[in-house]
Protein backbone atom coordinates (compact mmCIF):
# COMPACT_ATOMS: atom_id res chain seq x y z
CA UNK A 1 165.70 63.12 -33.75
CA UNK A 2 166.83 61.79 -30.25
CA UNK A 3 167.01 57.98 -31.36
CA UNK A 4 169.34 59.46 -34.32
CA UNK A 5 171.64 61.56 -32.26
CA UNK A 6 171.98 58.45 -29.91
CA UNK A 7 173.72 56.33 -33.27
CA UNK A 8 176.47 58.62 -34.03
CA UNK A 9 179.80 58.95 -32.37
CA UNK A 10 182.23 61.62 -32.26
CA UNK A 11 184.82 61.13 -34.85
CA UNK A 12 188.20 63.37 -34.37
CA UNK A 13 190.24 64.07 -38.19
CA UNK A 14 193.22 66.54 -38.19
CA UNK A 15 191.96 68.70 -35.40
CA UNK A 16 188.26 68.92 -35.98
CA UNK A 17 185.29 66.32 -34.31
CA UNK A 18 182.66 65.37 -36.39
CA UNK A 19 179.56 63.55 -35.39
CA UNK A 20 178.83 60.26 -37.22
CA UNK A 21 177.99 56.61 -37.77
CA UNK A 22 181.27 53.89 -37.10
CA UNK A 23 180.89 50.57 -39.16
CA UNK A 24 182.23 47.76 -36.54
CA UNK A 25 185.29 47.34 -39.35
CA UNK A 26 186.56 50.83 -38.63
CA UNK A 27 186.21 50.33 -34.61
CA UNK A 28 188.44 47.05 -35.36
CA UNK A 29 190.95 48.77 -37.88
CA UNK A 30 194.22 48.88 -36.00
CA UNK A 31 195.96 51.92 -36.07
CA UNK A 32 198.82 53.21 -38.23
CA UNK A 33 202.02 52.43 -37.42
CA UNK A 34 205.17 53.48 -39.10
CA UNK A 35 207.90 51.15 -40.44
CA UNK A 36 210.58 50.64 -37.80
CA UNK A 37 213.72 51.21 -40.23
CA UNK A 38 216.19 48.98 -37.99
CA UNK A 39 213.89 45.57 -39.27
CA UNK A 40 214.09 44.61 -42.70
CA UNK A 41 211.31 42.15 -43.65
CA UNK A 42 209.92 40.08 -46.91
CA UNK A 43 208.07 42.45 -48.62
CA UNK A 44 206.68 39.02 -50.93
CA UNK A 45 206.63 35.41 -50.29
CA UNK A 46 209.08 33.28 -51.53
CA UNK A 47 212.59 30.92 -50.67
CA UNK A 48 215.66 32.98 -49.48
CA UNK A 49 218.54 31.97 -52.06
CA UNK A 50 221.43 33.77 -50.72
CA UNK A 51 222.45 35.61 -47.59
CA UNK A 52 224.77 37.82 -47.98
CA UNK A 53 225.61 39.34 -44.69
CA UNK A 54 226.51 38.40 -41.11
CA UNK A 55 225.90 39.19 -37.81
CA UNK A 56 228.03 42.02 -36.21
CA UNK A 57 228.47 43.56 -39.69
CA UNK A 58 228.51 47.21 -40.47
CA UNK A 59 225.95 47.92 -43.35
CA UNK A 60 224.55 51.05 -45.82
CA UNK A 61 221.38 51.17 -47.78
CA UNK A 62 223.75 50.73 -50.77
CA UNK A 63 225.20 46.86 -49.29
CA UNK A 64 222.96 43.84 -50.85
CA UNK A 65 221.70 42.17 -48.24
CA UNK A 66 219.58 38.65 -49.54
CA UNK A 67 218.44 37.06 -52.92
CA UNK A 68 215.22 36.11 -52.51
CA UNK A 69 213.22 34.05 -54.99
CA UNK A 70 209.64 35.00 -56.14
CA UNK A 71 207.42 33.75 -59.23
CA UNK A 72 210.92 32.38 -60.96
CA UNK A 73 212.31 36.22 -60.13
CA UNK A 74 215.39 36.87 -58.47
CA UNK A 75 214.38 39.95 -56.02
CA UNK A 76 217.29 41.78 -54.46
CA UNK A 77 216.46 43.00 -50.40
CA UNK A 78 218.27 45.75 -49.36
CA UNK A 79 218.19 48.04 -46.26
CA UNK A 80 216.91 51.36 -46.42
CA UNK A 81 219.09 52.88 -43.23
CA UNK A 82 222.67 51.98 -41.86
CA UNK A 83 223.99 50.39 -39.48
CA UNK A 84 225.03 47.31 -37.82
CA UNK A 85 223.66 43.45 -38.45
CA UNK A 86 221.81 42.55 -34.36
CA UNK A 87 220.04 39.43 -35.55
CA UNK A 88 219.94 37.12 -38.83
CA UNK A 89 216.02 35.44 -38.41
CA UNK A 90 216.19 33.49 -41.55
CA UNK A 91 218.79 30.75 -43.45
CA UNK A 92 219.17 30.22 -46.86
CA UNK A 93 216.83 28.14 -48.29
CA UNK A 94 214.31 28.71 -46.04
CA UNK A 95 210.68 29.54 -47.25
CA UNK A 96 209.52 33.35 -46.19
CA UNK A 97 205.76 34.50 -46.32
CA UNK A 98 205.00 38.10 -46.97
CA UNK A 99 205.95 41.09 -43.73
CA UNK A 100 208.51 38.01 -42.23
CA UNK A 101 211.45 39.29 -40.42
CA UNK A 102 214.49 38.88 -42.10
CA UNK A 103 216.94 40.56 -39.86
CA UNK A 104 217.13 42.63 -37.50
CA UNK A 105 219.56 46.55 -37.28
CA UNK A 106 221.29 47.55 -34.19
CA UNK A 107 220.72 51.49 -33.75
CA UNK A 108 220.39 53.01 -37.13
CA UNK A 109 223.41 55.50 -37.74
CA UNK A 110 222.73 58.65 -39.38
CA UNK A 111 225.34 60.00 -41.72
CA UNK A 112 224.99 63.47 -39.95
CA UNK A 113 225.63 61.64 -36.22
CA UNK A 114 228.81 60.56 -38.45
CA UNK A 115 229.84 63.25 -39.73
CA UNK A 116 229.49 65.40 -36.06
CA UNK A 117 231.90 62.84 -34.67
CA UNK A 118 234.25 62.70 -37.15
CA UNK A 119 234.93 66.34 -36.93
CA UNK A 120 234.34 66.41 -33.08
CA UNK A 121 237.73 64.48 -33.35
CA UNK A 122 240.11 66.23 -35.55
CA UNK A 123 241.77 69.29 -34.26
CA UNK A 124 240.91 72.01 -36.40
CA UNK A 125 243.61 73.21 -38.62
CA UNK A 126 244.83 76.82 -38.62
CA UNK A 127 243.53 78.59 -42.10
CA UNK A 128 246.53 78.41 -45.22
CA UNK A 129 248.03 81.65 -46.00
CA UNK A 130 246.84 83.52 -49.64
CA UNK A 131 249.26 82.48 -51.94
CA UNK A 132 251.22 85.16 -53.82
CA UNK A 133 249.72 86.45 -57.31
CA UNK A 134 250.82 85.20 -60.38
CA UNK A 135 251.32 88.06 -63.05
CA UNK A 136 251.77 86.99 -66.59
CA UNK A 137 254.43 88.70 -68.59
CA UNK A 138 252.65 91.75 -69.96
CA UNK A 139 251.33 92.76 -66.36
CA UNK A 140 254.47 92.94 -65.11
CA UNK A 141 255.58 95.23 -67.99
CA UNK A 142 251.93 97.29 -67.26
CA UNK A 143 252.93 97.10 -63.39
CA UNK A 144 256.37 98.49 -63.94
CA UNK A 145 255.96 100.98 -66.97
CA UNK A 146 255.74 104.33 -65.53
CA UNK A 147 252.44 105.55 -65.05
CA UNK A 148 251.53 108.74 -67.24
């Protein structure tokens, strides 16, 4: 029982250890990491077409931002955050391979940050008085026929 206690490792998962055998592929796994939003990159291999943007331009998720050629397919790469263009990494007509940078976001800009300073800036205006009632014609004669 000793020699089998000796083989297995502590394994942490969401808050609770377990004790267990580690296959030398898991010990070399690299961790997860999450996509950093400011880099877009090739998400398949193939020749850039088109480049549509420029460096020191403001862009949205919404703003096409290469043509990129794969298996006779036109793919269009867009951004998934805004902001503005740091660094262009690739020309057009240049070969990509799969995870290459393609460029490079200054800080991404939130539409909230956006909205906070855009109404950080304006004065607030005072509130518009109630405008006076409308009556049609009949409740005007109900309003001044003499009440019973």
């Amino acid at each position: 029982m000793d020699y089998e206690e000796k083989d297995l490792e502590v394994f942490s998962f969401e808050g609770t250890d377990y004790k267990t055998r580690l296959t030398d592929k898991f010990r070399k796994h690299k961790p997860y990491e999450p996509e950093d939003p400011t880099k877009v990159t090739a998400q398949i291999p193939g020749t850039l077409l088109k480049v549509l943007v420029k460096e020191g331009q403001y862009i949205n998720p919404t703003k096409l931002l290469f043509i990129l050629e794969a298996m006779k397919m036109k793919n269009k790469v867009y951004s998934s955050v805004s902001g503005r263009v740091k660094k262009i990494h690739v020309v057009e007509g240049q070969i990509v391979t799969k995870n290459q940078l393609l460029l490079e976001l200054g800080e991404p800009e939130s539409l909230f940050k956006k909205f906070l300073e855009k109404s950080a800036s304006k004065t607030p205006k005072p509130p518009k008085p109630p405008k006076p009632e409308k009556l049609s014609k009949r409740d005007k004669k109900a309003k001044d026929a003499p009440s019973i």
